[in-house]
N, C-alpha and C. Protein backbone atom coordinates (compact mmCIF):
# COMPACT_ATOMS: atom_id res chain seq x y z
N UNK A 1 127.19 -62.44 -111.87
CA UNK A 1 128.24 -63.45 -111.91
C UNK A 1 129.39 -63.10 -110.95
N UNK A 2 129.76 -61.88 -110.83
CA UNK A 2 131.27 -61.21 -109.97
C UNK A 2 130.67 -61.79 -108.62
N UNK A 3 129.32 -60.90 -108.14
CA UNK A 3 129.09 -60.57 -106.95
C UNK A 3 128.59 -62.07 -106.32
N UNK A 4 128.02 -63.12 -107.16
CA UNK A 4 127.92 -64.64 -106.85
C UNK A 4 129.06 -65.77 -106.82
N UNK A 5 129.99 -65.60 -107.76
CA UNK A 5 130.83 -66.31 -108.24
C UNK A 5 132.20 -65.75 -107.90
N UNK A 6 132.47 -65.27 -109.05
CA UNK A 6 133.94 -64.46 -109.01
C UNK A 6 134.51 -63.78 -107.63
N UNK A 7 133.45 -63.09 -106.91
CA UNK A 7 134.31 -62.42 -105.88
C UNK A 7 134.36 -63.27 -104.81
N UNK A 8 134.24 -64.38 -105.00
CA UNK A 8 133.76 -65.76 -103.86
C UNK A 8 136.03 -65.86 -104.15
N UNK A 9 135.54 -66.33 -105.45
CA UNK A 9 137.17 -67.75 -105.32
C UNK A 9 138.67 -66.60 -105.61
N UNK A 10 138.06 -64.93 -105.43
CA UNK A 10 138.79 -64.15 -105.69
C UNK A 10 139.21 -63.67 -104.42
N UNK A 11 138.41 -63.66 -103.72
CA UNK A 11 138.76 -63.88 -102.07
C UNK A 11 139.95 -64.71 -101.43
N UNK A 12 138.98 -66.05 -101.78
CA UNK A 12 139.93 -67.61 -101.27
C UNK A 12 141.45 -67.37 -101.85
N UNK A 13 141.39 -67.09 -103.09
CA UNK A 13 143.14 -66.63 -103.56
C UNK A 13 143.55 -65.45 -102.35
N UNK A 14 142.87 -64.68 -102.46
CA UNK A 14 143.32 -63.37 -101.72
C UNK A 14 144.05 -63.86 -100.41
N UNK A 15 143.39 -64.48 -100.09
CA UNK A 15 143.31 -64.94 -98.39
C UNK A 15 144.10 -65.70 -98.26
N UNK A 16 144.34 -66.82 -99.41
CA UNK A 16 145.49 -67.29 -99.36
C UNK A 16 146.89 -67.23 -99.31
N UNK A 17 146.93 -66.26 -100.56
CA UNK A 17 148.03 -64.79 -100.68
C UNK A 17 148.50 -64.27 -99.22
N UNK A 18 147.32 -64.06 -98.78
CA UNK A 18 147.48 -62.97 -97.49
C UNK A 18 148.43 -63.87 -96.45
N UNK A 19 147.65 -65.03 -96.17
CA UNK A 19 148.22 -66.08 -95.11
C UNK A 19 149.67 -66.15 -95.64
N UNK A 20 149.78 -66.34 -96.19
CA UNK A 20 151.75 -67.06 -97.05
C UNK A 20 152.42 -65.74 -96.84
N UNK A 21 152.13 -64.77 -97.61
CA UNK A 21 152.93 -63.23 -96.84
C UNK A 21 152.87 -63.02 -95.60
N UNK A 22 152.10 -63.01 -94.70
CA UNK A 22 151.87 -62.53 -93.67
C UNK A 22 152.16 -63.77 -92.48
N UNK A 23 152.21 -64.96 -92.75
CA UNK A 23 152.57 -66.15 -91.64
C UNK A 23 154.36 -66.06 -90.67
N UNK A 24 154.89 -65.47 -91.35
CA UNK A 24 156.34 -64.96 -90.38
C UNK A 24 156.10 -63.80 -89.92
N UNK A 25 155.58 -62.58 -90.45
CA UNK A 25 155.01 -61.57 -89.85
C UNK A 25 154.08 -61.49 -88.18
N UNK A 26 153.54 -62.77 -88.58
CA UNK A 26 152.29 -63.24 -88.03
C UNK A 26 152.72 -63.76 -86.71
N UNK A 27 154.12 -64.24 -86.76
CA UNK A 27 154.68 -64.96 -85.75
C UNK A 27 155.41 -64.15 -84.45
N UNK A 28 155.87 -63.32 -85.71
CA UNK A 28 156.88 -61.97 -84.76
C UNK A 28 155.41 -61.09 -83.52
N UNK A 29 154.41 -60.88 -84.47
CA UNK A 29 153.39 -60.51 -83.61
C UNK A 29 152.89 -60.94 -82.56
N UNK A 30 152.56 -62.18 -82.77
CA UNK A 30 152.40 -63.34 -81.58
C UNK A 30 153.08 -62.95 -80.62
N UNK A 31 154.29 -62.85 -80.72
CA UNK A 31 155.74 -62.94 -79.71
C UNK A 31 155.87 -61.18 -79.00
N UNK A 32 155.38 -60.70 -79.94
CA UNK A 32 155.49 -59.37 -79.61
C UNK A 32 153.59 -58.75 -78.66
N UNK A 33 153.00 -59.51 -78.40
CA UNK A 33 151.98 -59.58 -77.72
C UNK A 33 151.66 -59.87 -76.71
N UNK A 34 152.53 -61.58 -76.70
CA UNK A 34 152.61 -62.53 -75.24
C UNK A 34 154.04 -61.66 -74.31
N UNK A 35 154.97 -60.56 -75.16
CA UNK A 35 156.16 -60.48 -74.43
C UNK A 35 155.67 -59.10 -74.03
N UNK A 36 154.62 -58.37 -74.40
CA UNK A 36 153.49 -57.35 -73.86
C UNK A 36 152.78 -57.31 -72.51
N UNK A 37 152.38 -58.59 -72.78
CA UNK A 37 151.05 -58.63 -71.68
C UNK A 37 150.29 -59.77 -71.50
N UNK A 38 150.29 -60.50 -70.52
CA UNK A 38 149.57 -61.43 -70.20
C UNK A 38 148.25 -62.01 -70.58
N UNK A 39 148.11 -63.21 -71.29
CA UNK A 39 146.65 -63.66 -71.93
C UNK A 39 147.08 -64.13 -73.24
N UNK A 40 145.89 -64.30 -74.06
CA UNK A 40 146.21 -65.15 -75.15
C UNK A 40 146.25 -64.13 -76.42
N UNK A 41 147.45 -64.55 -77.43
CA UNK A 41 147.38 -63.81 -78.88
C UNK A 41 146.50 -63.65 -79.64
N UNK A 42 145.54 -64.51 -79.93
CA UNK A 42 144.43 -64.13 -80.32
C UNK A 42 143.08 -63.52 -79.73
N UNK A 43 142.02 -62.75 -80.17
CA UNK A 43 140.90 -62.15 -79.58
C UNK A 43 139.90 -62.64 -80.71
N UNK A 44 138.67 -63.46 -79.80
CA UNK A 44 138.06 -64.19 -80.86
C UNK A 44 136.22 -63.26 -80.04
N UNK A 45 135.77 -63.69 -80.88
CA UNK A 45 134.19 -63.04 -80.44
C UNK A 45 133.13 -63.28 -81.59
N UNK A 46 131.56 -63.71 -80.93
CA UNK A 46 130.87 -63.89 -81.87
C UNK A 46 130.03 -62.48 -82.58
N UNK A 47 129.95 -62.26 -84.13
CA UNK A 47 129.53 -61.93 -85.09
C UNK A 47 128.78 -62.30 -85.49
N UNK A 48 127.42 -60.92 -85.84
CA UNK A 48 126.47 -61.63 -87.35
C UNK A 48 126.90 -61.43 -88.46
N UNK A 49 127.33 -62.50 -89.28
CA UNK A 49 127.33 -62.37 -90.40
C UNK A 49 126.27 -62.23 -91.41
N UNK A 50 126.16 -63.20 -92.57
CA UNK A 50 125.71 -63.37 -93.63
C UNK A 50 124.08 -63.69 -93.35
N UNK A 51 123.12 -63.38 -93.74
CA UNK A 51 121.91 -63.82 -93.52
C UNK A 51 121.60 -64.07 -91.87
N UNK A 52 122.59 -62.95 -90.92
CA UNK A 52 122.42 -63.13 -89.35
C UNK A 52 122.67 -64.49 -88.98
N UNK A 53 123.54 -65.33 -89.62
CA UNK A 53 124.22 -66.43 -89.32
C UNK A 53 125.33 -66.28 -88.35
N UNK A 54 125.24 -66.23 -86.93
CA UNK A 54 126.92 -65.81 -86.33
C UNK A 54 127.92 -67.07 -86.81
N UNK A 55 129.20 -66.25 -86.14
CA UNK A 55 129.99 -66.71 -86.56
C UNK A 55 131.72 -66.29 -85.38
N UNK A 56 132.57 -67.05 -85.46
CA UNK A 56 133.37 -66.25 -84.50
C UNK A 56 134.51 -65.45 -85.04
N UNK A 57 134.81 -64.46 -85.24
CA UNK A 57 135.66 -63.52 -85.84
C UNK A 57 136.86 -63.70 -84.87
N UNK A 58 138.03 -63.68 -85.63
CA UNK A 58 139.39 -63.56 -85.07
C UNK A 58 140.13 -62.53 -85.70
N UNK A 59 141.22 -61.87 -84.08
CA UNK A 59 142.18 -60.73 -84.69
C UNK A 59 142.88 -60.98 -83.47
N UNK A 60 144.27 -60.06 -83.49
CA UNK A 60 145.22 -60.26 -82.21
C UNK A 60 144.54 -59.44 -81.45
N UNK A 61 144.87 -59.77 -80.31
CA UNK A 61 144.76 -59.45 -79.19
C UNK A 61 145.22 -57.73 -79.21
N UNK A 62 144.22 -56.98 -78.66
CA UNK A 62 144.86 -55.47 -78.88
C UNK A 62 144.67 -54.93 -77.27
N UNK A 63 143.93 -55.89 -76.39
CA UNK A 63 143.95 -54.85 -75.17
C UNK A 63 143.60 -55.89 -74.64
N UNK A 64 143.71 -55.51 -72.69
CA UNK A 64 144.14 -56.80 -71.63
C UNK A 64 142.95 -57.36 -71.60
N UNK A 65 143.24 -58.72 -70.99
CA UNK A 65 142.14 -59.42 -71.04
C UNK A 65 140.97 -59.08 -70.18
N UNK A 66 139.53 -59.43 -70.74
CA UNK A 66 138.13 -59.00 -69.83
C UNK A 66 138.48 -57.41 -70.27
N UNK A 67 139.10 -56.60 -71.32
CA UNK A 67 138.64 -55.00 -71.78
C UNK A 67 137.12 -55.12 -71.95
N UNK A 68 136.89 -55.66 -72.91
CA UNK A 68 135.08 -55.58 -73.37
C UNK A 68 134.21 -55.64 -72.11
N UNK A 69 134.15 -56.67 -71.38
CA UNK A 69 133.61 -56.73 -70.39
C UNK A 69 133.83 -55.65 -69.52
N UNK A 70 135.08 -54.80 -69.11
CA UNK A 70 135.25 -54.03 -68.58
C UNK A 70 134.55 -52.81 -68.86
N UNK A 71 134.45 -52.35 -70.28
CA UNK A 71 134.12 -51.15 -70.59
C UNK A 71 133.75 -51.15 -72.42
N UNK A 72 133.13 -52.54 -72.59
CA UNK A 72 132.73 -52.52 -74.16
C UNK A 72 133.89 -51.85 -75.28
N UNK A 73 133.73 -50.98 -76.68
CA UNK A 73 134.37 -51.00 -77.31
C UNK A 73 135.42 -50.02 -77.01
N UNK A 74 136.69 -50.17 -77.21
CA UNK A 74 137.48 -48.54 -77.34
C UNK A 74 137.35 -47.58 -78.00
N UNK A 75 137.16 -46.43 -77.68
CA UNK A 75 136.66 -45.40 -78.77
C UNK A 75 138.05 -44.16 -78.49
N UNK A 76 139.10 -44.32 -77.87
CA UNK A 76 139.83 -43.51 -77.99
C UNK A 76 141.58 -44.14 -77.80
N UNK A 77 142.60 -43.64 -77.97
CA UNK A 77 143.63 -44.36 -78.07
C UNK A 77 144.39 -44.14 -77.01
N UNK A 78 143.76 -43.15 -76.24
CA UNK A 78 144.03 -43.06 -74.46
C UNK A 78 143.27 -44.18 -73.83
N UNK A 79 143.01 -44.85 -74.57
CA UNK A 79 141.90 -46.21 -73.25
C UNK A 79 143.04 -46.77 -72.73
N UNK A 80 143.40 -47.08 -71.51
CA UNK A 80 144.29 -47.66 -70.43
C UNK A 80 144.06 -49.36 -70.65
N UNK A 81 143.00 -49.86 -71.30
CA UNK A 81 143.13 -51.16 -71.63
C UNK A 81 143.95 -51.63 -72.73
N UNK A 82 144.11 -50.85 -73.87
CA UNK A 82 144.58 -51.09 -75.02
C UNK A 82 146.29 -50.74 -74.49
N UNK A 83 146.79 -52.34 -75.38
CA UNK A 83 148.28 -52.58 -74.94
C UNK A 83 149.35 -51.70 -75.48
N UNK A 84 150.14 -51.61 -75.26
CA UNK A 84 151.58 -50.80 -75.87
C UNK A 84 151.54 -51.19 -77.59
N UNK A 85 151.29 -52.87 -77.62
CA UNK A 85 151.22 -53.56 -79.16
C UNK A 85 150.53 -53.12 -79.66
N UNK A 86 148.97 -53.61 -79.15
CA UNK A 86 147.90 -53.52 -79.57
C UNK A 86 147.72 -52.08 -79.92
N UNK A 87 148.08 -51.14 -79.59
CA UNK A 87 147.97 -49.29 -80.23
C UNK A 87 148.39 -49.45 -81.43
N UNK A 88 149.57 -50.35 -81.90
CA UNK A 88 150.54 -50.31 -83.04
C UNK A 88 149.71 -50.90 -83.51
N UNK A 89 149.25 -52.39 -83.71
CA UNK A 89 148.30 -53.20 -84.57
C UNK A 89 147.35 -52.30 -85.02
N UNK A 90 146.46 -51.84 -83.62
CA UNK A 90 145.38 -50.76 -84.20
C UNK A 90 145.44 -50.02 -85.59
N UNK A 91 146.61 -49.19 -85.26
CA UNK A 91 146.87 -47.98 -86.05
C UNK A 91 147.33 -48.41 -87.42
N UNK A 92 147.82 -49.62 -87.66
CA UNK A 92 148.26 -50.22 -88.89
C UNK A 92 147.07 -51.17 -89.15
N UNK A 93 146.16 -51.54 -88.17
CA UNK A 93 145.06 -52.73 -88.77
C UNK A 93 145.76 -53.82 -89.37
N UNK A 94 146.97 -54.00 -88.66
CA UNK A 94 147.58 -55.84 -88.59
C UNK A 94 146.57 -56.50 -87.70
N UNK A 95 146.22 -56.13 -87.10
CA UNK A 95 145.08 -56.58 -85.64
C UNK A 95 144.11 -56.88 -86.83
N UNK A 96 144.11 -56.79 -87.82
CA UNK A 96 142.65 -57.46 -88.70
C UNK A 96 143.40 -59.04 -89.55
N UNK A 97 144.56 -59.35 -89.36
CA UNK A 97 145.01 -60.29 -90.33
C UNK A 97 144.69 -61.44 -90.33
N UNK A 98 144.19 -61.99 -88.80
CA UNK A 98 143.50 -63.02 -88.67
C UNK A 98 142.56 -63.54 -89.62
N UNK A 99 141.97 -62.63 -89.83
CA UNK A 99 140.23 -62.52 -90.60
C UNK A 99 140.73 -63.22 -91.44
N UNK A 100 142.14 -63.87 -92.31
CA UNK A 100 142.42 -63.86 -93.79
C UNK A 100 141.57 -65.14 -93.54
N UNK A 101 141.64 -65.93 -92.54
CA UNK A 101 141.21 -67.23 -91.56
C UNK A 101 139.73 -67.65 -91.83
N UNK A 102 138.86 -66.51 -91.49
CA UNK A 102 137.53 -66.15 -91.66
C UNK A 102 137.42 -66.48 -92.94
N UNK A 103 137.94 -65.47 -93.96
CA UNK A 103 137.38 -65.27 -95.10
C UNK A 103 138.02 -67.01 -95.41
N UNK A 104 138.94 -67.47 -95.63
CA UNK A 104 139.11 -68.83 -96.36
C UNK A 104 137.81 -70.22 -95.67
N UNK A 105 137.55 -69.76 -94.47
CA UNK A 105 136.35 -70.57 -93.85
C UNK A 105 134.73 -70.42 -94.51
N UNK A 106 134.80 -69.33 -95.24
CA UNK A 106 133.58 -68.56 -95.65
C UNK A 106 132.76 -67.89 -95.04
N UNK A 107 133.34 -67.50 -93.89
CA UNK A 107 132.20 -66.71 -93.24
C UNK A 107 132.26 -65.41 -93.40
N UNK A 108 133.50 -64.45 -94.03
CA UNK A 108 133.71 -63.22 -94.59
C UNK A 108 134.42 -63.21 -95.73
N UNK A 109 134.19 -61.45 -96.22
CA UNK A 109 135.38 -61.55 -97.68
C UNK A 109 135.74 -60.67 -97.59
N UNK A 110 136.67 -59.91 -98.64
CA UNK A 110 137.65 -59.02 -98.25
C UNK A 110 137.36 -57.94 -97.93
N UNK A 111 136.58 -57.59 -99.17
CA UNK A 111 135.07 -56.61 -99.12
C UNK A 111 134.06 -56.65 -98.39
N UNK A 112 133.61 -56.10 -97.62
CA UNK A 112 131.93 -56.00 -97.20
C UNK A 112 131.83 -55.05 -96.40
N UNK A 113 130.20 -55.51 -95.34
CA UNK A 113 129.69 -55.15 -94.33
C UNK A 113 130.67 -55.22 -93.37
N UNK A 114 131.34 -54.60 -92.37
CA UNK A 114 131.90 -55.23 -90.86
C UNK A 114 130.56 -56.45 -90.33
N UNK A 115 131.00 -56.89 -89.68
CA UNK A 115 130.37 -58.04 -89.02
C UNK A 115 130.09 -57.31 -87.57
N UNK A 116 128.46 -57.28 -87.10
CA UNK A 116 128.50 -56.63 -86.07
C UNK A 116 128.41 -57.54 -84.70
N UNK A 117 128.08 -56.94 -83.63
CA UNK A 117 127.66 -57.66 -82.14
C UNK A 117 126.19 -58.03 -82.86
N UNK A 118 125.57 -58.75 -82.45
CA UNK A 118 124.25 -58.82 -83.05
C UNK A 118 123.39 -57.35 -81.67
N UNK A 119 123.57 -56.92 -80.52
CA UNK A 119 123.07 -56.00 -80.35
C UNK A 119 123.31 -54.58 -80.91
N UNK A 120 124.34 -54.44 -81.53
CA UNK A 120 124.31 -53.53 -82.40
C UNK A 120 123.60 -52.75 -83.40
N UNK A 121 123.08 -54.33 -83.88
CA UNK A 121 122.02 -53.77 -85.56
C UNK A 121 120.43 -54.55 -84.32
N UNK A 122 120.10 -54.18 -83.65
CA UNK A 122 118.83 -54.70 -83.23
C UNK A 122 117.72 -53.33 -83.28
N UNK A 123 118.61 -51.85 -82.59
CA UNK A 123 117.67 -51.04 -82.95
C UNK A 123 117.78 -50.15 -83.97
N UNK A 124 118.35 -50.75 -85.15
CA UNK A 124 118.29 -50.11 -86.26
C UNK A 124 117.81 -51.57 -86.95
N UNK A 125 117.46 -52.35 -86.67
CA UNK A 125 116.65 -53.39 -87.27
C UNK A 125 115.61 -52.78 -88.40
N UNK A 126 115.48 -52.88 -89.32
CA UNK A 126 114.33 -52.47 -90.20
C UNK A 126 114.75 -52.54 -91.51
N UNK A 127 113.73 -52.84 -92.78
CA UNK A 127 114.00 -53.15 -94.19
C UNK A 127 115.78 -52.00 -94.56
N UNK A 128 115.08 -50.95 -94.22
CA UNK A 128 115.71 -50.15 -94.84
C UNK A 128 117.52 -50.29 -95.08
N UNK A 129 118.15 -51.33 -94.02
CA UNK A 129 119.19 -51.91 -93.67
C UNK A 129 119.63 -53.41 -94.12
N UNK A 130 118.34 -53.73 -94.37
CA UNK A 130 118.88 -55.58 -94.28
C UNK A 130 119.08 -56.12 -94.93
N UNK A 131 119.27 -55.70 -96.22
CA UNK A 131 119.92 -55.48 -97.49
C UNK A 131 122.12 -55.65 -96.95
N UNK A 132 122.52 -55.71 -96.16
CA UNK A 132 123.70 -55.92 -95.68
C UNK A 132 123.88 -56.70 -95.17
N UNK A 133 123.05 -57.97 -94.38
CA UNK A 133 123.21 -59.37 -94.35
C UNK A 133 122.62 -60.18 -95.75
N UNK A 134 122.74 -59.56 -96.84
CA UNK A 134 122.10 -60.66 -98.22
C UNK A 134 123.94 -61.02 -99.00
N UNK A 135 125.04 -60.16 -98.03
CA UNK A 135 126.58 -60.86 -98.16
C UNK A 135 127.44 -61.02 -97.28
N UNK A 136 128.10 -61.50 -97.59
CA UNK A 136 129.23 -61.63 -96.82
C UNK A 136 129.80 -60.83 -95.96
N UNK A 137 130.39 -60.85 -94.51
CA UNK A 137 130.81 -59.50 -94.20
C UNK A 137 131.97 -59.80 -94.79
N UNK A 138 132.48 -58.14 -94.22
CA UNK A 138 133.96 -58.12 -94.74
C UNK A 138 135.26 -57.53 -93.84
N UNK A 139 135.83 -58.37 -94.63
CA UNK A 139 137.62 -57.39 -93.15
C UNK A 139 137.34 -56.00 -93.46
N UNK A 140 137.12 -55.69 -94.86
CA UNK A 140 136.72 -54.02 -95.11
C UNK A 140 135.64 -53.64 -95.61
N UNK A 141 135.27 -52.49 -95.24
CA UNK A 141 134.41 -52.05 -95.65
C UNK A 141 134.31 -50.56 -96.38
N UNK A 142 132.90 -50.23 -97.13
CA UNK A 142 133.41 -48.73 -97.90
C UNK A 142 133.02 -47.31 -97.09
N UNK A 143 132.90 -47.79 -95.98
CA UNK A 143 132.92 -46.67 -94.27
C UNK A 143 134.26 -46.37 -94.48
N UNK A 144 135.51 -47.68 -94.46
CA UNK A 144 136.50 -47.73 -94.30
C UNK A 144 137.42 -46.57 -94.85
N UNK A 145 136.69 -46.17 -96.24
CA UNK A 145 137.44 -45.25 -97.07
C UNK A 145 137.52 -44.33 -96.40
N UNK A 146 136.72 -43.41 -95.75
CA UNK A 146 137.41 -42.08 -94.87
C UNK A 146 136.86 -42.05 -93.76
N UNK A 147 135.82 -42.30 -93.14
CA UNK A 147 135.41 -42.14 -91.90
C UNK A 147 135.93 -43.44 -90.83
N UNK A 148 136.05 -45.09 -91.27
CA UNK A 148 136.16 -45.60 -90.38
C UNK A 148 135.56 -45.50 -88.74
N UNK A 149 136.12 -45.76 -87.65
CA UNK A 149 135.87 -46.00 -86.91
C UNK A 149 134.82 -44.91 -86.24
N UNK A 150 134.73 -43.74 -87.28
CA UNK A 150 134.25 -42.09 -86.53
C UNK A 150 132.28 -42.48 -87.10
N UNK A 151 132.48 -43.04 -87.83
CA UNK A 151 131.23 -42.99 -88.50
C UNK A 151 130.50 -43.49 -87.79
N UNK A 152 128.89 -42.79 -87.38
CA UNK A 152 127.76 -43.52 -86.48
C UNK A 152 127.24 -44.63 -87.33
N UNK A 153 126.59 -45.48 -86.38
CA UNK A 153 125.70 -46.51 -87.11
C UNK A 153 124.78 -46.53 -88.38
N UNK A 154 123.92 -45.36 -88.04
CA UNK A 154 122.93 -44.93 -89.04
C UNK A 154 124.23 -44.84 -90.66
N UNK A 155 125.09 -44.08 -90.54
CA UNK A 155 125.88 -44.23 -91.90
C UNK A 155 126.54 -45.23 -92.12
N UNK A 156 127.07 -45.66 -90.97
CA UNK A 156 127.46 -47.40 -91.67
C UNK A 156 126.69 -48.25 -92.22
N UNK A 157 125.71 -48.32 -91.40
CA UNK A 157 124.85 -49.55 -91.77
C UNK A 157 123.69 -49.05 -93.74
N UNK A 158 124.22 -47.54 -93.65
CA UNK A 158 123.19 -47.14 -95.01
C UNK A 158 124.13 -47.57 -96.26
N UNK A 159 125.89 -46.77 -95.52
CA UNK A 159 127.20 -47.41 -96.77
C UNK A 159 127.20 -49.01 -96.92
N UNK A 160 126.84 -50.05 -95.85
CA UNK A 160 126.92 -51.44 -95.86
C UNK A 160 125.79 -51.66 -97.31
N UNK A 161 124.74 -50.80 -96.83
CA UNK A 161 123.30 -51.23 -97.56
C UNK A 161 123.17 -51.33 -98.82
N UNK A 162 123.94 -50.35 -99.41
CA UNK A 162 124.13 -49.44 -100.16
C UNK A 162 125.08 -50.43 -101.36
N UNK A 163 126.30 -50.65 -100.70
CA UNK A 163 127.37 -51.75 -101.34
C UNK A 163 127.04 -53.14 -101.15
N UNK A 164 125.84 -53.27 -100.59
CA UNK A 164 125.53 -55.22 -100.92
C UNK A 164 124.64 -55.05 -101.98
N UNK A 165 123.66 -53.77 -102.54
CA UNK A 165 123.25 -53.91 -103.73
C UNK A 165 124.03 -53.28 -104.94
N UNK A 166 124.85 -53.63 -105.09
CA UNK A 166 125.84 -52.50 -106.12
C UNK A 166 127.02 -53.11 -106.51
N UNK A 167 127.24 -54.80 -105.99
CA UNK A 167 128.74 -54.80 -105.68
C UNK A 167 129.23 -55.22 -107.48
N UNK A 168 130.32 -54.64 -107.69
CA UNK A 168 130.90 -54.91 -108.75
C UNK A 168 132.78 -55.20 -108.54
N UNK A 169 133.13 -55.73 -109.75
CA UNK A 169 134.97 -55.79 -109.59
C UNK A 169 135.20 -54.13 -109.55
N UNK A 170 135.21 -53.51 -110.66
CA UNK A 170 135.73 -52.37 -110.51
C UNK A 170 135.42 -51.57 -109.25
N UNK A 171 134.20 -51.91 -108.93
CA UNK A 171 134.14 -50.81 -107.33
C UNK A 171 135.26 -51.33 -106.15
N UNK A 172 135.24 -52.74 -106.12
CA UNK A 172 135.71 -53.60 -104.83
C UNK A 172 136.99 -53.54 -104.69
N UNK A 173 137.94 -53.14 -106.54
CA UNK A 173 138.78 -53.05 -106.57
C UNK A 173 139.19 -51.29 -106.12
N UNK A 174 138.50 -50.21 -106.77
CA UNK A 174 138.76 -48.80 -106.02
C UNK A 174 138.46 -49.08 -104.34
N UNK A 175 137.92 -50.19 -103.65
CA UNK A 175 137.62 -49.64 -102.48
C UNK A 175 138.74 -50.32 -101.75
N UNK A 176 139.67 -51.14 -102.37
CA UNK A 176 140.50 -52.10 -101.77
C UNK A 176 142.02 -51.50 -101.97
N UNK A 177 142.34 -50.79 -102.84
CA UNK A 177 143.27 -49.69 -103.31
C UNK A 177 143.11 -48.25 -101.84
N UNK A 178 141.71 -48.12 -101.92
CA UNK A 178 141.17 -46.53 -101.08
C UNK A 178 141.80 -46.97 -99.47
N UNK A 179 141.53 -48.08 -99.44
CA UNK A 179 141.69 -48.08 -97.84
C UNK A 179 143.15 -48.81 -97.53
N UNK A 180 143.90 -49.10 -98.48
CA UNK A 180 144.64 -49.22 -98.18
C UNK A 180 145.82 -47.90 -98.29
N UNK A 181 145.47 -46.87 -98.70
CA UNK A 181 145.96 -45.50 -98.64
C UNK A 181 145.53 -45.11 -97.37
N UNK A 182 143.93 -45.37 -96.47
CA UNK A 182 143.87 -44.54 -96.07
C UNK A 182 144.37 -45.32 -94.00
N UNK A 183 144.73 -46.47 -94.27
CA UNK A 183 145.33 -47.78 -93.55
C UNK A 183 146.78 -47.34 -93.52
N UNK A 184 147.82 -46.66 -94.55
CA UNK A 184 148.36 -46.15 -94.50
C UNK A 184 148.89 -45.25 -93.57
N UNK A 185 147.80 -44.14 -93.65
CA UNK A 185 147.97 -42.64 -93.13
C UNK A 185 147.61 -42.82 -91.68
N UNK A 186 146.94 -43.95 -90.88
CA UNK A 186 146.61 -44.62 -90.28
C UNK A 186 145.51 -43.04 -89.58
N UNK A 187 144.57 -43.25 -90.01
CA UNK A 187 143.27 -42.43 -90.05
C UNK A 187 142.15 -42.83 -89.51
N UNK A 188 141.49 -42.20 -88.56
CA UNK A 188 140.18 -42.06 -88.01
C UNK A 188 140.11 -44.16 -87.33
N UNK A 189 141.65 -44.13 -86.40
CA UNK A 189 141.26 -45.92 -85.94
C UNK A 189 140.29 -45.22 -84.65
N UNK A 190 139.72 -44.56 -84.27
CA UNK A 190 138.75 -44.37 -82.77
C UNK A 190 138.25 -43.12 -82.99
N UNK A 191 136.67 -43.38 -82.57
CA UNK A 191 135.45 -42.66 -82.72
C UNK A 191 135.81 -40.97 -82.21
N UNK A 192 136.78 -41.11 -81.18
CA UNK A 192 136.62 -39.62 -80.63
C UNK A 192 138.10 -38.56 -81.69
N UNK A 193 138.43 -40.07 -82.89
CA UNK A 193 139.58 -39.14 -83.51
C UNK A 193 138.60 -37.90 -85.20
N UNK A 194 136.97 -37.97 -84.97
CA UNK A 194 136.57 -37.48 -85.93
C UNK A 194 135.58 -36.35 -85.65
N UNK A 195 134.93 -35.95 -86.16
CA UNK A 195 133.59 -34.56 -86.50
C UNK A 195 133.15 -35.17 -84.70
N UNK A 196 132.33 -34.42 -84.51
CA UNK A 196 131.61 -35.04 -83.29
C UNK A 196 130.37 -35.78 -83.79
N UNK A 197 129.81 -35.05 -84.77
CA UNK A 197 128.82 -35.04 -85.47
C UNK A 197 128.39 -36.21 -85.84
N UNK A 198 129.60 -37.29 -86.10
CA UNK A 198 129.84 -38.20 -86.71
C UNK A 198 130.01 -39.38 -85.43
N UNK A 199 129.75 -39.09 -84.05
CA UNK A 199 130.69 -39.83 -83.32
C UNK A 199 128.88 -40.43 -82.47
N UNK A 200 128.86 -41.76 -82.76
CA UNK A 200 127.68 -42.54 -81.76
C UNK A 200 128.16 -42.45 -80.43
C-alpha cells in the first residue's frame, strides 16, 4: 500500500511544500547564475526513468554551457567548467531543487534510484539490476547516505536494487533525515573526493 499508494501523494505534498518554500529562494538563484555566467538558468537533459521510460530532468545550471559535451560528467571540484555558483549549488545540492518539478509531473519521487544517461546502465544491463526501473527515480537516493557521488556503478545500481524491493515509510523516512545530515556536511559531491576504490 506505502510503496503503491501512499508514497505516490506523499511526494506530490512534499513537492509541493518544497516549491512554496523554495520559489523566492529559487529566484535569488536564477539571478545569481545569469549574473555568473552566460547561458540559461536551468540545465535540462534526458533520463531513464521508471520502467526505462525517459524523461527530461531539470536542475540549475552548475557549469558553462556545452560542459557535458566538452568533457561529460564532473568528477572533481577543480573542473574549470563548473561556475563560481554552480560549486555553491553543488556543495549544498540546491542544484537538485528543480526536480521538486519532476517529481509533481510524475516522473520522479523524493526517494529512489538517481535517474541515469540511458548509456550508463547499458553495460551493467542484466536481471540482477532491473529491479530499479520497477520505481520511480528519485532526487535521492540510499548511495546518497554516505558515499554519494564516490560510489561506482556496480554499488549504486545493487543500493538502487536493493531499495526498489524493500521500500517502506519508516526506511524512506531514515533515508530522507540521513541525507539531509549528510547534504549538510556537504560530503563526497565528486568522485575523486572518496576511497579510490570506490571511484569508476
Amino acid at each position: 500500500m506505502y510503496a503503491k499508494i501512499i508514497k505516490r501523494v506523499l511526494d506530490t505534498i512534499l513537492a509541493i511544500i518544497g516549491v512554496t518554500v523554495a520559489l523566492i529562494p529559487m529566484i535569488f538563484i536564477a539571478i545569481a547564475i545569469k549574473s555568473d555566467s552566460s547561458g540559461p538558468v536551468f540545465f535540462k537533459q534526458e533520463r531513464e526513468g521508471k520502467h526505462h521510460r525517459k524523461f527530461n530532468i531539470y536542475k540549475f545550471r552548475t557549469m558553462c554551457v556545452g560542459a557535458y559535451e566538452m568533457g561529460g560528467i564532473a568528477t572533481s571540484e577543480k573542473d574549470s567548467r563548473i561556475t563560481k555558483v554552480g560549486a555553491f549549488l553543488r556543495r549544498t545540492s540546491l542544484d537538485e531543487i528543480p526536480q521538486f518539478f519532476n517529481i509533481l509531473k510524475g516522473d520522479m519521487a523524493i526517494i529512489g534510484p538517481r535517474p541515469v544517461l540511458d548509456w550508463e546502465y547499458k553495460e551493467y544491463s542484466n536481471k540482477k539490476y532491473e529491479s530499479r526501473f520497477d520505481v520511480r527515480s528519485g532526487m535521492f537516493c540510499t548511495v546518497d547516505l554516505d558515499y554519494r557521488a564516490t560510489a561506482d556503478r556496480n554499488m549504486q545500481f545493487q543500493m538502487d536494487a536493493d531499495y526498489a524491493k524493500n521500500i517502506t515509510f519508516v526506511g524512506d523516512v531514515k533515508i530522507f533525515f540521513g541525507i539531509i545530515k549528510t547534504v549538510v556536511l556537504g560530503k563526497n559531491v565528486y568522485r575523486d573526493e572518496g576511497d579510490t576504490e570506490n571511484v569508476r
